[in-house]
C-alpha atoms as a PDB file:
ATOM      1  CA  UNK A   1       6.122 -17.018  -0.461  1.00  0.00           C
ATOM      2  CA  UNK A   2       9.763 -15.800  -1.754  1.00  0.00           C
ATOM      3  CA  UNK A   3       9.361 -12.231  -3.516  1.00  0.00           C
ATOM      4  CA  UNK A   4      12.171 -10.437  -5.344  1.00  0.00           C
ATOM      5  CA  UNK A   5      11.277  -6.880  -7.094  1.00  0.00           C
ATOM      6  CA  UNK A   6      12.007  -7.104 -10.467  1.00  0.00           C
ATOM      7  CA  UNK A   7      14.808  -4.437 -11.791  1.00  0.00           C
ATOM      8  CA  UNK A   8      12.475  -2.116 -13.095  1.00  0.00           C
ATOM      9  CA  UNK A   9      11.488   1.082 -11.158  1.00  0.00           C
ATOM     10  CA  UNK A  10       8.195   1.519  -9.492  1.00  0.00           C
ATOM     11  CA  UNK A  11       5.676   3.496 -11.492  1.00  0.00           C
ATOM     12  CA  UNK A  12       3.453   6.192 -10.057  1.00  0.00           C
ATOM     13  CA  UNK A  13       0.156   5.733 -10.251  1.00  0.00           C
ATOM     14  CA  UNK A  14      -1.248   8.657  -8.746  1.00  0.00           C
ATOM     15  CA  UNK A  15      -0.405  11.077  -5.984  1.00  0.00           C
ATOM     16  CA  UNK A  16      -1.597  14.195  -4.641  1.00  0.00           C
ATOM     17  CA  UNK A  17      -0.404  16.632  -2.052  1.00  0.00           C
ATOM     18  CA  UNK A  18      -2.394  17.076   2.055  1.00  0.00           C
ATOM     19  CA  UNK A  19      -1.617  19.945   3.992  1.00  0.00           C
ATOM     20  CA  UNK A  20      -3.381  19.719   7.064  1.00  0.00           C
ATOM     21  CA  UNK A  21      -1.754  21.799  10.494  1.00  0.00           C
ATOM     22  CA  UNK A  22       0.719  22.781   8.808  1.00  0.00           C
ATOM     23  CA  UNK A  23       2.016  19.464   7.514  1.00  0.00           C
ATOM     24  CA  UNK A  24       2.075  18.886   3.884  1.00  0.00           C
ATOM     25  CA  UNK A  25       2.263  15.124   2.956  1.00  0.00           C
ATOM     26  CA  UNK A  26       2.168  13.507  -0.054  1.00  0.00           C
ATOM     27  CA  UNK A  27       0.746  10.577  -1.082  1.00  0.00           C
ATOM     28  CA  UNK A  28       1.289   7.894  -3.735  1.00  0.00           C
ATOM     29  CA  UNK A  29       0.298   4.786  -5.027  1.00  0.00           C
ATOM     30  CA  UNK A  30       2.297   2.914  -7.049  1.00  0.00           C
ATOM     31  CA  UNK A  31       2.753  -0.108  -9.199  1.00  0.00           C
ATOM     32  CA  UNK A  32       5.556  -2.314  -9.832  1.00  0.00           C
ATOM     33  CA  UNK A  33       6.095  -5.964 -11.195  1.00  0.00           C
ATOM     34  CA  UNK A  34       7.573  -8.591  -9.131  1.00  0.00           C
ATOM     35  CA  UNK A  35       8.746 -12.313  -9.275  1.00  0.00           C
ATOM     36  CA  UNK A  36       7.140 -15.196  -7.112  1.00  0.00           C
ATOM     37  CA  UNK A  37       8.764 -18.554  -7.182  1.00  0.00           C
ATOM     38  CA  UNK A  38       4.928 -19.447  -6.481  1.00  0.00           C
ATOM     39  CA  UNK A  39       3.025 -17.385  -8.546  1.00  0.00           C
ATOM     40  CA  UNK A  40       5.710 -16.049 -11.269  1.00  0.00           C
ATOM     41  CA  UNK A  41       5.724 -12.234 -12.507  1.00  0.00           C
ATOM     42  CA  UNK A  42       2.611 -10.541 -11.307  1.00  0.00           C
ATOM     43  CA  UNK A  43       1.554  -6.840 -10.846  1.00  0.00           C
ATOM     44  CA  UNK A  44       1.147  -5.215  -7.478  1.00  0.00           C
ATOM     45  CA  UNK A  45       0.147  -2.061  -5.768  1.00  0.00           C
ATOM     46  CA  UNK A  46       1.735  -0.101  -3.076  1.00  0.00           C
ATOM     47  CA  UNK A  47       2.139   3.043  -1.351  1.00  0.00           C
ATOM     48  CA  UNK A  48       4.463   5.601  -0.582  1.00  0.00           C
ATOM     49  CA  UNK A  49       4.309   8.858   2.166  1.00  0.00           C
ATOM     50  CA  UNK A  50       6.646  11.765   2.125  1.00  0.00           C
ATOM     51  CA  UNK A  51       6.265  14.545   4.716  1.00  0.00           C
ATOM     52  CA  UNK A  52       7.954  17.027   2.346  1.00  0.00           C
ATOM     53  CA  UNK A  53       8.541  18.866   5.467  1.00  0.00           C
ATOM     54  CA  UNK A  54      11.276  16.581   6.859  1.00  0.00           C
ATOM     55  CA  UNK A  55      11.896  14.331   3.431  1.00  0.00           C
ATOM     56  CA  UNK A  56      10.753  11.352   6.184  1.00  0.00           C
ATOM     57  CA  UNK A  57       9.603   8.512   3.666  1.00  0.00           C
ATOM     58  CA  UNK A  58       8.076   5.179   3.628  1.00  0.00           C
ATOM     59  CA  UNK A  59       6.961   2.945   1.228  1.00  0.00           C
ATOM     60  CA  UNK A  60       5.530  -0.367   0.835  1.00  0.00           C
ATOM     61  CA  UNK A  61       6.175  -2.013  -2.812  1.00  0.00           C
ATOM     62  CA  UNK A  62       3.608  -4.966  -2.394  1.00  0.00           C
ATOM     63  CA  UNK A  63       0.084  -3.729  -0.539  1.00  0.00           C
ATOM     64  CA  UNK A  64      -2.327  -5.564  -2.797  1.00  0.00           C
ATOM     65  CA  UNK A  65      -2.467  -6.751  -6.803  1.00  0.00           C
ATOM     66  CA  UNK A  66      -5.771  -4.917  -6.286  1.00  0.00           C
ATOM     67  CA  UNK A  67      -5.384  -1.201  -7.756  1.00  0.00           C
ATOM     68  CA  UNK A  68      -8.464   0.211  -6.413  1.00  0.00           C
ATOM     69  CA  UNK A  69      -7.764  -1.398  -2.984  1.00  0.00           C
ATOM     70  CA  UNK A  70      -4.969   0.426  -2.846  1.00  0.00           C
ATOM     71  CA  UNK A  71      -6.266   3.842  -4.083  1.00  0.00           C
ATOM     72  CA  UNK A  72      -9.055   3.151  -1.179  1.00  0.00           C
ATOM     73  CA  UNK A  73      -6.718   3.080   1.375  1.00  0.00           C
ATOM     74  CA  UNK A  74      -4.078   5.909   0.207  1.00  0.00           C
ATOM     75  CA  UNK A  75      -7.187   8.012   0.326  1.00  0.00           C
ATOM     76  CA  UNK A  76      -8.505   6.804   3.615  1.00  0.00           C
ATOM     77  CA  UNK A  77      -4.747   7.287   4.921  1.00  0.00           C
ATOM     78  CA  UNK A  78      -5.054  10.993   3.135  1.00  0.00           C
ATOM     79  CA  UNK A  79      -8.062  11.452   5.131  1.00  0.00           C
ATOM     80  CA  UNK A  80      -6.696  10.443   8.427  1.00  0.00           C
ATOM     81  CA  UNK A  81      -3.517  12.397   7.676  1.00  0.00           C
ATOM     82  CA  UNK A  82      -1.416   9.044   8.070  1.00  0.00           C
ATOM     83  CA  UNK A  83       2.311  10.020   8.426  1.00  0.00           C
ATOM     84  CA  UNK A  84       5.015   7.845   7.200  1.00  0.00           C
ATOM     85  CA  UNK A  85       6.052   6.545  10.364  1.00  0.00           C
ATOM     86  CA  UNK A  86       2.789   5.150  11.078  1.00  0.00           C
ATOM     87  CA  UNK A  87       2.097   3.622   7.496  1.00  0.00           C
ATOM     88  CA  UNK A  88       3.169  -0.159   7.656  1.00  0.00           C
ATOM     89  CA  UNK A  89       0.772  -0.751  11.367  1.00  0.00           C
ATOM     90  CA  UNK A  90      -1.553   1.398   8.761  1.00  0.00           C
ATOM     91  CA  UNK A  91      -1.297  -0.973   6.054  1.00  0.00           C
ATOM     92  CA  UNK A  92      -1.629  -4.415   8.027  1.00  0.00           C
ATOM     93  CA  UNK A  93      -5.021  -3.348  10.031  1.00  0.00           C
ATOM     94  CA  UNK A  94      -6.311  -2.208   6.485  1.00  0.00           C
ATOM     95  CA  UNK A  95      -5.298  -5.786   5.267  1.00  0.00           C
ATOM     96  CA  UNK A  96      -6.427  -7.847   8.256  1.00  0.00           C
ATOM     97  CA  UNK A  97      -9.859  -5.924   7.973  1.00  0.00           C
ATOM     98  CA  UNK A  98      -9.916  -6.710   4.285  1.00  0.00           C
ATOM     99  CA  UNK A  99      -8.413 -10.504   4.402  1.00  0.00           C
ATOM    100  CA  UNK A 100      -9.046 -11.365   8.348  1.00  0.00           C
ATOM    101  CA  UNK A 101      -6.530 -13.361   9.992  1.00  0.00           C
ATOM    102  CA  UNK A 102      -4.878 -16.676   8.518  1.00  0.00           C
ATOM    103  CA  UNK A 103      -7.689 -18.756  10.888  1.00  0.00           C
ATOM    104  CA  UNK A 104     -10.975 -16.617   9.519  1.00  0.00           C
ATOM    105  CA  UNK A 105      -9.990 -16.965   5.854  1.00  0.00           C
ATOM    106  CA  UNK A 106     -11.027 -20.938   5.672  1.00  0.00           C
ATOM    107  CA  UNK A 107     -14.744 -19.461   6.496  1.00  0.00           C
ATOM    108  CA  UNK A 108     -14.530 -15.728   5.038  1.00  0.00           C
ATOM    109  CA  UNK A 109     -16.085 -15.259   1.791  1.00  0.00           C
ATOM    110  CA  UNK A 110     -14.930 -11.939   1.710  1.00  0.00           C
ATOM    111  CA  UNK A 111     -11.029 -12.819   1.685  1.00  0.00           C
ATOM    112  CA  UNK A 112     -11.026 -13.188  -2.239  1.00  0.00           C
ATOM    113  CA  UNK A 113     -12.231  -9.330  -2.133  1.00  0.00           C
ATOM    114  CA  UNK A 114      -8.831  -8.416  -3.195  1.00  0.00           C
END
């Protein structure tokens, strides 16, 4: 599936500061709109890290069109005191828990969970 973002800015959902040994991260989920040849203009949820220590970012547009999905995992990756440099491996075990691989979801019942 081809995506394009559209040309509007993401929006912030929610976010909330974790300081944890002496790292302060924040976290965000957002929400944008975006363009599928496939599926046209559809809503989606991401995420976004900043250790406001170093200004290192990272941020994933498209995690899920699932909102609470995606406030689930931000706070699971609050809880583990995910960085950004570890939040896209982060993001596709979270997904491949939640979908399974290509192969499981012909028999997965689960897979339309988000």
């Amino acid at each position: 599936m081809d995506s394009i973002r559209s040309n509007e800015q993401y929006e912030v959902v929610r976010q909330w500061i974790h300081i944890a040994q002496n790292r302060e991260m924040k976290y965000c989920v957002t929400r944008s709109k975006i363009f599928s040849e496939d599926l046209g203009w559809f809503t989606t949820f991401g995420m976004e890290i900043v250790d406001c220590s170093t200004n290192e970012c990272s941020r994933l547009e498209d995690i899920s069109p699932n909102c609470e999905a995606v406030l689930r995992f931000a706070n699971l990756c609050s809880d583990l005191e995910v960085g950004p440099e570890h939040l896209l491996d982060t993001a596709e075990n979270f997904l491949a828990l939640l979908y399974g691989t290509p192969s499981e979801q012909d028999v997965s019942p689960d897979a339309a969970f988000l």
